[in-house]
C-alpha atoms as a PDB file:
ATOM      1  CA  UNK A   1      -2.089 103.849 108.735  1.00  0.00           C
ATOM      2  CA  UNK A   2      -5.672 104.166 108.236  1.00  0.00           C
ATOM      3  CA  UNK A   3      -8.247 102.397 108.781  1.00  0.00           C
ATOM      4  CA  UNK A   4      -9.343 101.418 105.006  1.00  0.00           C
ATOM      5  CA  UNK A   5      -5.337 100.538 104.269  1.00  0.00           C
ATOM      6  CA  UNK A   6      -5.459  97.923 107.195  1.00  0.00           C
ATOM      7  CA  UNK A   7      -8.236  96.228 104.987  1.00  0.00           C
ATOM      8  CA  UNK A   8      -6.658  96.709 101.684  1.00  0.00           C
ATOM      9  CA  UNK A   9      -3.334  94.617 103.293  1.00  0.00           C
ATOM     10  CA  UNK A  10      -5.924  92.017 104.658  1.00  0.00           C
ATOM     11  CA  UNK A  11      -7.960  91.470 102.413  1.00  0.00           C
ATOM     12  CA  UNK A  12      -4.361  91.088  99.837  1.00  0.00           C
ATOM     13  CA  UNK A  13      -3.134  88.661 102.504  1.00  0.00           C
ATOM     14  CA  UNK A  14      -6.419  86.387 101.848  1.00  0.00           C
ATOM     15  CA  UNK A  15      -6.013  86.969  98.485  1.00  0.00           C
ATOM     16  CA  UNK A  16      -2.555  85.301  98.499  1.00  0.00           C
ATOM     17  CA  UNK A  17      -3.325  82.554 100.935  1.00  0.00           C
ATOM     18  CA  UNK A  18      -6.131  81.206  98.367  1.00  0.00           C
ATOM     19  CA  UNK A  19      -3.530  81.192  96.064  1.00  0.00           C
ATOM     20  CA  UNK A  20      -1.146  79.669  97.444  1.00  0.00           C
ATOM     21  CA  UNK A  21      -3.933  76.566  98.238  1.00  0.00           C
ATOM     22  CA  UNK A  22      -4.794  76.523  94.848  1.00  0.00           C
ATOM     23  CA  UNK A  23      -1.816  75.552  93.769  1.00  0.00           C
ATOM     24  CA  UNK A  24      -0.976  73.071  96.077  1.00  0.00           C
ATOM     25  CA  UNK A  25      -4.358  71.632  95.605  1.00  0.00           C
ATOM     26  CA  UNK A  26      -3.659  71.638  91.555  1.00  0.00           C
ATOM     27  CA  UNK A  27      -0.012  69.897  92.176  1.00  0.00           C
ATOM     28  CA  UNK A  28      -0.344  67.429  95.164  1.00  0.00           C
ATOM     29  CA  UNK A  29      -2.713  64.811  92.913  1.00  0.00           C
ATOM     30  CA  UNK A  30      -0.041  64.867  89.925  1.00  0.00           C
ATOM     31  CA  UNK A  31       2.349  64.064  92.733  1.00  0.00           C
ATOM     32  CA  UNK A  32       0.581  60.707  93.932  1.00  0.00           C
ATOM     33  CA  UNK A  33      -0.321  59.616  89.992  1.00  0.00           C
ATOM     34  CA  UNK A  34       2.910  58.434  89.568  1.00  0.00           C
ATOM     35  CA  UNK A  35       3.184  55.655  92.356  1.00  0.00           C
ATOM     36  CA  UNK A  36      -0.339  54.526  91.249  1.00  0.00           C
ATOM     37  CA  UNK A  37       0.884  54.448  87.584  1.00  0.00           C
ATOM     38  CA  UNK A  38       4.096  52.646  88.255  1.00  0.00           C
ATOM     39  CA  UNK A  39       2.337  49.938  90.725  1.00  0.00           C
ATOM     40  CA  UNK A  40      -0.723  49.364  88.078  1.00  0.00           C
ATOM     41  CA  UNK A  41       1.983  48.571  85.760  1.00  0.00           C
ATOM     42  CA  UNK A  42       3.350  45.857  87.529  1.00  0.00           C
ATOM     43  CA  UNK A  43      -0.155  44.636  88.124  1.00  0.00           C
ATOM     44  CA  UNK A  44      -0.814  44.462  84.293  1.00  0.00           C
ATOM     45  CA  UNK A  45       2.064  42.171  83.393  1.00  0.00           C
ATOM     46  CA  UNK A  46       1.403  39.472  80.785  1.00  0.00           C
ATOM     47  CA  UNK A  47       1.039  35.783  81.967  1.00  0.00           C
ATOM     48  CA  UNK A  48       3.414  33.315  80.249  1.00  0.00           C
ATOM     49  CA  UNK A  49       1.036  30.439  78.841  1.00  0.00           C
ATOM     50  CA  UNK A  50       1.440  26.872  79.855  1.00  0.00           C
ATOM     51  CA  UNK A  51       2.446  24.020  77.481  1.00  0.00           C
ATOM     52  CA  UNK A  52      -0.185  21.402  77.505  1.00  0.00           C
ATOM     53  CA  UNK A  53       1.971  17.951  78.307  1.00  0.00           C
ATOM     54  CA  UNK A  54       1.469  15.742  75.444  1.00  0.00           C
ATOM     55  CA  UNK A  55      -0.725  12.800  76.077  1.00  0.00           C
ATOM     56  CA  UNK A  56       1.091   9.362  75.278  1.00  0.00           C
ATOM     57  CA  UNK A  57      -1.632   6.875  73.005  1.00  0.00           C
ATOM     58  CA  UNK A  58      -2.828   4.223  75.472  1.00  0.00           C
ATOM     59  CA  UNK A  59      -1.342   1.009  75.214  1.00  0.00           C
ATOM     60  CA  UNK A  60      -3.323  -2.253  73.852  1.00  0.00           C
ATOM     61  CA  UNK A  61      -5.372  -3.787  76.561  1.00  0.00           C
ATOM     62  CA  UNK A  62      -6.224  -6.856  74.653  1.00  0.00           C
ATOM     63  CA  UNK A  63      -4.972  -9.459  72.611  1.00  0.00           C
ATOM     64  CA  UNK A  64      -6.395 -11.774  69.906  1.00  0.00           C
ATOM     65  CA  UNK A  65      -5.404 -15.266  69.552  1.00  0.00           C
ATOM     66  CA  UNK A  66      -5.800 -18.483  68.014  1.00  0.00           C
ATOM     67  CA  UNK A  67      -7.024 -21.659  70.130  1.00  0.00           C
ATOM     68  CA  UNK A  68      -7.499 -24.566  67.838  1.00  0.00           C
ATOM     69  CA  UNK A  69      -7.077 -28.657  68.373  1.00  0.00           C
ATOM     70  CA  UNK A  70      -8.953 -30.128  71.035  1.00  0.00           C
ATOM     71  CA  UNK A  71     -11.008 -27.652  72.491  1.00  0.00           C
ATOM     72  CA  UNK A  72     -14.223 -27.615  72.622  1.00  0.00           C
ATOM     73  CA  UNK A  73     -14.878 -24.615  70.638  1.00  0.00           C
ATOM     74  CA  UNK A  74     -11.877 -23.650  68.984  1.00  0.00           C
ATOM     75  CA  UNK A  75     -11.080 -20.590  67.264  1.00  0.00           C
ATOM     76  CA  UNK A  76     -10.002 -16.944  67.158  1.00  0.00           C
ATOM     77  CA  UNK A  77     -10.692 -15.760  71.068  1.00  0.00           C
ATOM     78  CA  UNK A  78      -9.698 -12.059  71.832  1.00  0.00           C
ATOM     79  CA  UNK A  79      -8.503 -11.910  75.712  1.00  0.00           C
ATOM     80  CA  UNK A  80      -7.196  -9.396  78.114  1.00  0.00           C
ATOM     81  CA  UNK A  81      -3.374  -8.477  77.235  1.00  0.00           C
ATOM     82  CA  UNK A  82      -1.240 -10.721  79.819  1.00  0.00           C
ATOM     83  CA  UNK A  83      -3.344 -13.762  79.902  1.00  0.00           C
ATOM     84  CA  UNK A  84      -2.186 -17.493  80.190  1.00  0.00           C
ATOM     85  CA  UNK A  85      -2.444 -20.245  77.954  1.00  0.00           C
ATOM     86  CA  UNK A  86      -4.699 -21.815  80.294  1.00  0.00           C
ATOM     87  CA  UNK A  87      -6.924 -19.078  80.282  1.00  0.00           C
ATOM     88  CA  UNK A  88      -6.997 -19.186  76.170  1.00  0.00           C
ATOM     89  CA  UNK A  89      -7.926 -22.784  76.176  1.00  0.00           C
ATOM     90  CA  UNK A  90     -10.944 -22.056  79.163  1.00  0.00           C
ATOM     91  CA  UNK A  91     -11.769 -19.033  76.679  1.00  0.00           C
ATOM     92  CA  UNK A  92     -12.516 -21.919  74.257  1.00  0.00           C
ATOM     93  CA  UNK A  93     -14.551 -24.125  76.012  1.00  0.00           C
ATOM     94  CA  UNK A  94     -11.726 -26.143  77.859  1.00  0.00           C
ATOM     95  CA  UNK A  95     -10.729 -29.382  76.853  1.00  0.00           C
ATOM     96  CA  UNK A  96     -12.532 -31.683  74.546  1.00  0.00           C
ATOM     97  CA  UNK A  97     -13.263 -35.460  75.058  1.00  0.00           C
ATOM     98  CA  UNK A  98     -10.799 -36.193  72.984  1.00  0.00           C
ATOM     99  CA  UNK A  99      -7.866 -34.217  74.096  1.00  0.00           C
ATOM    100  CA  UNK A 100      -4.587 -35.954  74.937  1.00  0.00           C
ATOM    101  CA  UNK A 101      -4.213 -34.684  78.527  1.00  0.00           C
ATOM    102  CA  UNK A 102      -0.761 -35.873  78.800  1.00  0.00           C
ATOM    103  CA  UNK A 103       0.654 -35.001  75.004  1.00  0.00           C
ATOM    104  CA  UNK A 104      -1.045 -31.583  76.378  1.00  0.00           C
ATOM    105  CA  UNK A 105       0.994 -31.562  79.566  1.00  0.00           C
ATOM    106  CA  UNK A 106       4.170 -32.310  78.198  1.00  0.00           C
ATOM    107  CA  UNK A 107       4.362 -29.812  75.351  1.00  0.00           C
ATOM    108  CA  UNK A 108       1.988 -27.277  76.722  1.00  0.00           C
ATOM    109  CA  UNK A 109       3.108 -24.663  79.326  1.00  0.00           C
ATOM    110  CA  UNK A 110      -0.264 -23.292  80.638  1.00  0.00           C
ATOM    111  CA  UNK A 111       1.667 -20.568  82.421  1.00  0.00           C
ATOM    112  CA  UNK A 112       2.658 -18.986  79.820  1.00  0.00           C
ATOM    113  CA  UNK A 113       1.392 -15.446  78.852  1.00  0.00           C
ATOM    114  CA  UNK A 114       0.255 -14.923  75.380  1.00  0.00           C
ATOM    115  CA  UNK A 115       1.642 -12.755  72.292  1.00  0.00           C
ATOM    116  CA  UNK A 116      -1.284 -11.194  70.297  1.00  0.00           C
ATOM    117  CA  UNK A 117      -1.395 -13.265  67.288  1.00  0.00           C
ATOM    118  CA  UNK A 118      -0.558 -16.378  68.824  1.00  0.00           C
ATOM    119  CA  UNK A 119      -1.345 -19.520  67.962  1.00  0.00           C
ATOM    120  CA  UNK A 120      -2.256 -22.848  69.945  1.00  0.00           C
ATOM    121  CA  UNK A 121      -3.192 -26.549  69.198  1.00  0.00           C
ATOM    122  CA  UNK A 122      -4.423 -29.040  71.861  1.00  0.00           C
ATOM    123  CA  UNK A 123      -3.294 -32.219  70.675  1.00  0.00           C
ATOM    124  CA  UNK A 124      -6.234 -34.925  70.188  1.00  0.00           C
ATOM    125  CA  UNK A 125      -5.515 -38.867  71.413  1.00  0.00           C
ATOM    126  CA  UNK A 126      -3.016 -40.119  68.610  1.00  0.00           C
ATOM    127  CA  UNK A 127      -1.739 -37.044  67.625  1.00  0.00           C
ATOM    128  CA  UNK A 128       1.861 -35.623  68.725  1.00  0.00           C
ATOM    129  CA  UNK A 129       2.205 -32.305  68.685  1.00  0.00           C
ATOM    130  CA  UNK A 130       5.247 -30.920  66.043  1.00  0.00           C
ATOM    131  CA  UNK A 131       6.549 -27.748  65.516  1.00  0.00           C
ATOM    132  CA  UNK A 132       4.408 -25.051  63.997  1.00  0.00           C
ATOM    133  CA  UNK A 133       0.926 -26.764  65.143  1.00  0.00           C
ATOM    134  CA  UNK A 134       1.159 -29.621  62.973  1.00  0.00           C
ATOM    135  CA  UNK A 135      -0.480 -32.620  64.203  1.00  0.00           C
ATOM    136  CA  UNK A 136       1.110 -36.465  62.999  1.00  0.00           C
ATOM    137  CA  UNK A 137       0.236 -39.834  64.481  1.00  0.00           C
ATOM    138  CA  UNK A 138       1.593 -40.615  67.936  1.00  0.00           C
ATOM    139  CA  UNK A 139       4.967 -43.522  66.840  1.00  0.00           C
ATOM    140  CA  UNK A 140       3.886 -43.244  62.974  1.00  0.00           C
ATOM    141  CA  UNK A 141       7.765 -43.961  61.143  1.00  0.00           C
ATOM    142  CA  UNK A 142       6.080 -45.997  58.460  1.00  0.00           C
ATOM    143  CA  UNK A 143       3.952 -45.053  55.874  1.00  0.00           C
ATOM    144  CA  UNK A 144       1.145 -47.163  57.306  1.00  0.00           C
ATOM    145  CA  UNK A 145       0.378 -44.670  60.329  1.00  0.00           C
ATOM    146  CA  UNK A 146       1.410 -47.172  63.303  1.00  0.00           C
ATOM    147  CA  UNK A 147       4.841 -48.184  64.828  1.00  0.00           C
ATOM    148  CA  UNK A 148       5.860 -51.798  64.647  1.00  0.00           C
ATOM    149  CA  UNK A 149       3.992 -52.993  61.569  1.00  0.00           C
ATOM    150  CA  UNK A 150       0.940 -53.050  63.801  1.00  0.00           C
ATOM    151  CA  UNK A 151      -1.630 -54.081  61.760  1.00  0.00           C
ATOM    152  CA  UNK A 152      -5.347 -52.073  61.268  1.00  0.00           C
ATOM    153  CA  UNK A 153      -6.775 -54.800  63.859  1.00  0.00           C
ATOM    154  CA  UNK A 154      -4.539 -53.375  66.635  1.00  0.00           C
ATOM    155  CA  UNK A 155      -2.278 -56.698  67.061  1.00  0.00           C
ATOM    156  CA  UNK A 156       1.252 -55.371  67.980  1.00  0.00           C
ATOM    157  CA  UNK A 157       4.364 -56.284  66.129  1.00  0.00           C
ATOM    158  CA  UNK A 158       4.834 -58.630  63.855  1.00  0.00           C
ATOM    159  CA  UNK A 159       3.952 -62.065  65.752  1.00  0.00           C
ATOM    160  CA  UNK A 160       0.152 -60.299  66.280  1.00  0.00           C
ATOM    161  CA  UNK A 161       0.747 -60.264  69.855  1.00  0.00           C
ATOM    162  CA  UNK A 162      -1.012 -58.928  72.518  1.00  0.00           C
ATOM    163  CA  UNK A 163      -1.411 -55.265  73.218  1.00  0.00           C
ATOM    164  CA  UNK A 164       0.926 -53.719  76.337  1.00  0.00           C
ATOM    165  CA  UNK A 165      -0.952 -51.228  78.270  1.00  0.00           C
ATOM    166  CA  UNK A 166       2.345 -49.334  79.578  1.00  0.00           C
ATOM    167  CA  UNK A 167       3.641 -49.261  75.719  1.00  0.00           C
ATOM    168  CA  UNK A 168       1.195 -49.712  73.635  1.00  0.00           C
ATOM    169  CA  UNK A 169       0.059 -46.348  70.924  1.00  0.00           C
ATOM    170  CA  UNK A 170      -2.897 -44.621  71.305  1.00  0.00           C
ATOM    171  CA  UNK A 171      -4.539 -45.841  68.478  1.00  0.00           C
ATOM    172  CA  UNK A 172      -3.030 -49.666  69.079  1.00  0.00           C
ATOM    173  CA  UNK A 173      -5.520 -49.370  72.589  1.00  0.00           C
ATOM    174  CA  UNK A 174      -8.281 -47.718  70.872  1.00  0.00           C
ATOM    175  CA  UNK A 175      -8.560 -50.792  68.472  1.00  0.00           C
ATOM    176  CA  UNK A 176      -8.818 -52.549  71.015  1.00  0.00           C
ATOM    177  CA  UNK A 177     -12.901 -53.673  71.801  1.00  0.00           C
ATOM    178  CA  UNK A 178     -15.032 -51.625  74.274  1.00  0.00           C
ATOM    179  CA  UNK A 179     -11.575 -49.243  74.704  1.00  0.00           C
ATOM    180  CA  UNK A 180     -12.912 -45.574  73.568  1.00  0.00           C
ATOM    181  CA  UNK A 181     -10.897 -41.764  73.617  1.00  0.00           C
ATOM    182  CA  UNK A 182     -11.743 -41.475  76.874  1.00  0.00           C
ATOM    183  CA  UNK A 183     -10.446 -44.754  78.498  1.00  0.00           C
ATOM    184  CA  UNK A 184      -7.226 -44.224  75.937  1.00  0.00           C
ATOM    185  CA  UNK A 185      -6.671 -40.924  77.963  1.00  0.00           C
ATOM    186  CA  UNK A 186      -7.074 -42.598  81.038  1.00  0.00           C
ATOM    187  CA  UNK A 187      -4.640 -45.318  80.574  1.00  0.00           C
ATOM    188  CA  UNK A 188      -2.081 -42.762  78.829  1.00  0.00           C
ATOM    189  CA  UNK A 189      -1.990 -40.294  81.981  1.00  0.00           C
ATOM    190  CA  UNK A 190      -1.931 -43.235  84.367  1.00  0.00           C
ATOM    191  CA  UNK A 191       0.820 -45.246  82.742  1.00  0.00           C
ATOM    192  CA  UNK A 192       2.922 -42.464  83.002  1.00  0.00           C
ATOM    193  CA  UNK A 193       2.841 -41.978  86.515  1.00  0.00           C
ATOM    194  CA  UNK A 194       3.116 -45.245  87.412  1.00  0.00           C
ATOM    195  CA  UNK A 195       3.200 -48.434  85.101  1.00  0.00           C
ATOM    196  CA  UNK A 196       0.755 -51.058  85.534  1.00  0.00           C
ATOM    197  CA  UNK A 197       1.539 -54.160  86.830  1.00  0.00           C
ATOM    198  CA  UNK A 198      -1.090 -56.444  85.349  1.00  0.00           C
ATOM    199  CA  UNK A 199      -4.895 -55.809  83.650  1.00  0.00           C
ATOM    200  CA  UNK A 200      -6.608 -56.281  87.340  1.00  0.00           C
ATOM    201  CA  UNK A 201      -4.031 -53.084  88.444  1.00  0.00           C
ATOM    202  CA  UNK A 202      -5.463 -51.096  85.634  1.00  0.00           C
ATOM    203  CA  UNK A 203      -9.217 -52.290  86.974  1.00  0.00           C
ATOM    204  CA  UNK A 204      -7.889 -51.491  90.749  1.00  0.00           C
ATOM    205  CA  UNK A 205      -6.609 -48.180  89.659  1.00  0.00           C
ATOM    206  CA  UNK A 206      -9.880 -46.762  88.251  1.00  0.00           C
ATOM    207  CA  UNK A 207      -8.945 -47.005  84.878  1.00  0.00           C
ATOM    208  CA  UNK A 208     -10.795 -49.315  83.131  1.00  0.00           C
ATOM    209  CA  UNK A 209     -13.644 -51.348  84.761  1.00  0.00           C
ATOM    210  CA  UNK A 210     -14.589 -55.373  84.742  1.00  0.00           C
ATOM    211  CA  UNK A 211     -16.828 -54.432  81.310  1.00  0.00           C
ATOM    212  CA  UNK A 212     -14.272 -53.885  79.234  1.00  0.00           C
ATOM    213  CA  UNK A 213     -11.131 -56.678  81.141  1.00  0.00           C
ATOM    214  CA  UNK A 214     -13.455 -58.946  79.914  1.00  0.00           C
ATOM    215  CA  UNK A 215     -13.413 -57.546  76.549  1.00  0.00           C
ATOM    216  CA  UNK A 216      -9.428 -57.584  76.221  1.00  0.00           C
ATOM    217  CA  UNK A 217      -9.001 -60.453  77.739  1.00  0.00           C
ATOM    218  CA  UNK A 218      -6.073 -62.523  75.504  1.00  0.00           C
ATOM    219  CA  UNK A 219      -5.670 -59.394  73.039  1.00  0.00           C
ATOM    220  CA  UNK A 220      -3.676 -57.091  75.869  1.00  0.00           C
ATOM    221  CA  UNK A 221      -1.639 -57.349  78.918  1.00  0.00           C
ATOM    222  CA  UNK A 222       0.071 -55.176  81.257  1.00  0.00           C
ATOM    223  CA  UNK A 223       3.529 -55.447  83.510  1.00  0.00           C
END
């Protein structure tokens, strides 16, 4: 073989060796697009939304109610939800001068909690309290307003007596002289928790002074 034939078969051997790379070269990237493609896909998958949880309307925090009777300022209060009837009748002032403290004690539960709406009545010194609010005389059968026949002048019964401390009416010891609301109260709450047994116990006790024995002396007694 000559010398130019050697290079013909080389230079054709080169020739097919860039070929052959070219190829390879223009298949090897088509080969590795697939993975990519199949992994981006899983990549690009659509999120599912959330559902927002639906928000419940807050409950009432407060409560309006009605505090009438004797209070000091009576009226329509509006108070946290939950709250006593003691805290309705501070809401109001507290008690007035002329509440009956122990009419209030027995038919009043302070510890009880409230309804919106509500309604309640101090009772005032000669009142009773009756169901639904209303207020009546304390002892009032008769159409005259006092128990006994007691006459306007505060004698008691029919004989015109003297007044008894431990039974006597709220208004029979308010007709009495120099006895006001407030000593009435007095001698109400004390009486019932222990009666008294004579004027000068009353006098002993606090509840009224010398002032005003000497002013019922002969129109009430006690014991």
């Amino acid at each position: 073989m000559s010398r130019s034939d050697r290079i013909t078969v080389a230079a054709s051997g080169g020739a097919l060796m860039l070929a052959l790379a070219a190829a390879w070269l223009a298949f090897a990237p088509a080969e590795g697009a697939a993975p990519a493609a199949a992994t981006g896909g899983l990549t690009l998958s659509t999120p599912i939304a959330s559902v927002p949880a639906s928000v419940s309307p807050a409950a009432s925090t407060t409560i309006v109610v009605d505090v009438q009777g004797a209070v000091t300022e009576p009226g329509v209060r509006q108070l946290p939800a939950g709250s006593r009837i003691a805290e309705a009748i501070d809401a109001a002032g507290g008690y007035a001068s002329d509440a009956d403290l122990a009419a209030a004690a027995a038919g009043i539960n302070l510890a009880q909690a409230m309804a919106d709406g509500e309604q309640v009545r101090v009772p005032r010194i000669g009142e009773s309290q009756l169901a639904g609010g209303a207020p009546a005389p304390s002892g009032a059968p008769g159409a005259g307003g006092r128990a006994g026949g007691e006459s306007a002048g505060g004698a008691s019964g029919a004989g015109g007596g003297p007044v008894n401390l431990n039974t006597a009416t709220p208004e029979q010891l308010e007709a009495l002289p120099g006895i006001g609301p407030v000593t009435v109260q007095k001698i109400v709450a004390a009486r019932q928790e222990q009666p008294f047994a004579s004027l000068d116990d009353a006098v002993q006790r606090g509840v009224i002074h010398r002032g005003q024995l000497e002013d019922i002396q002969g129109l009430a007694t006690a014991g």
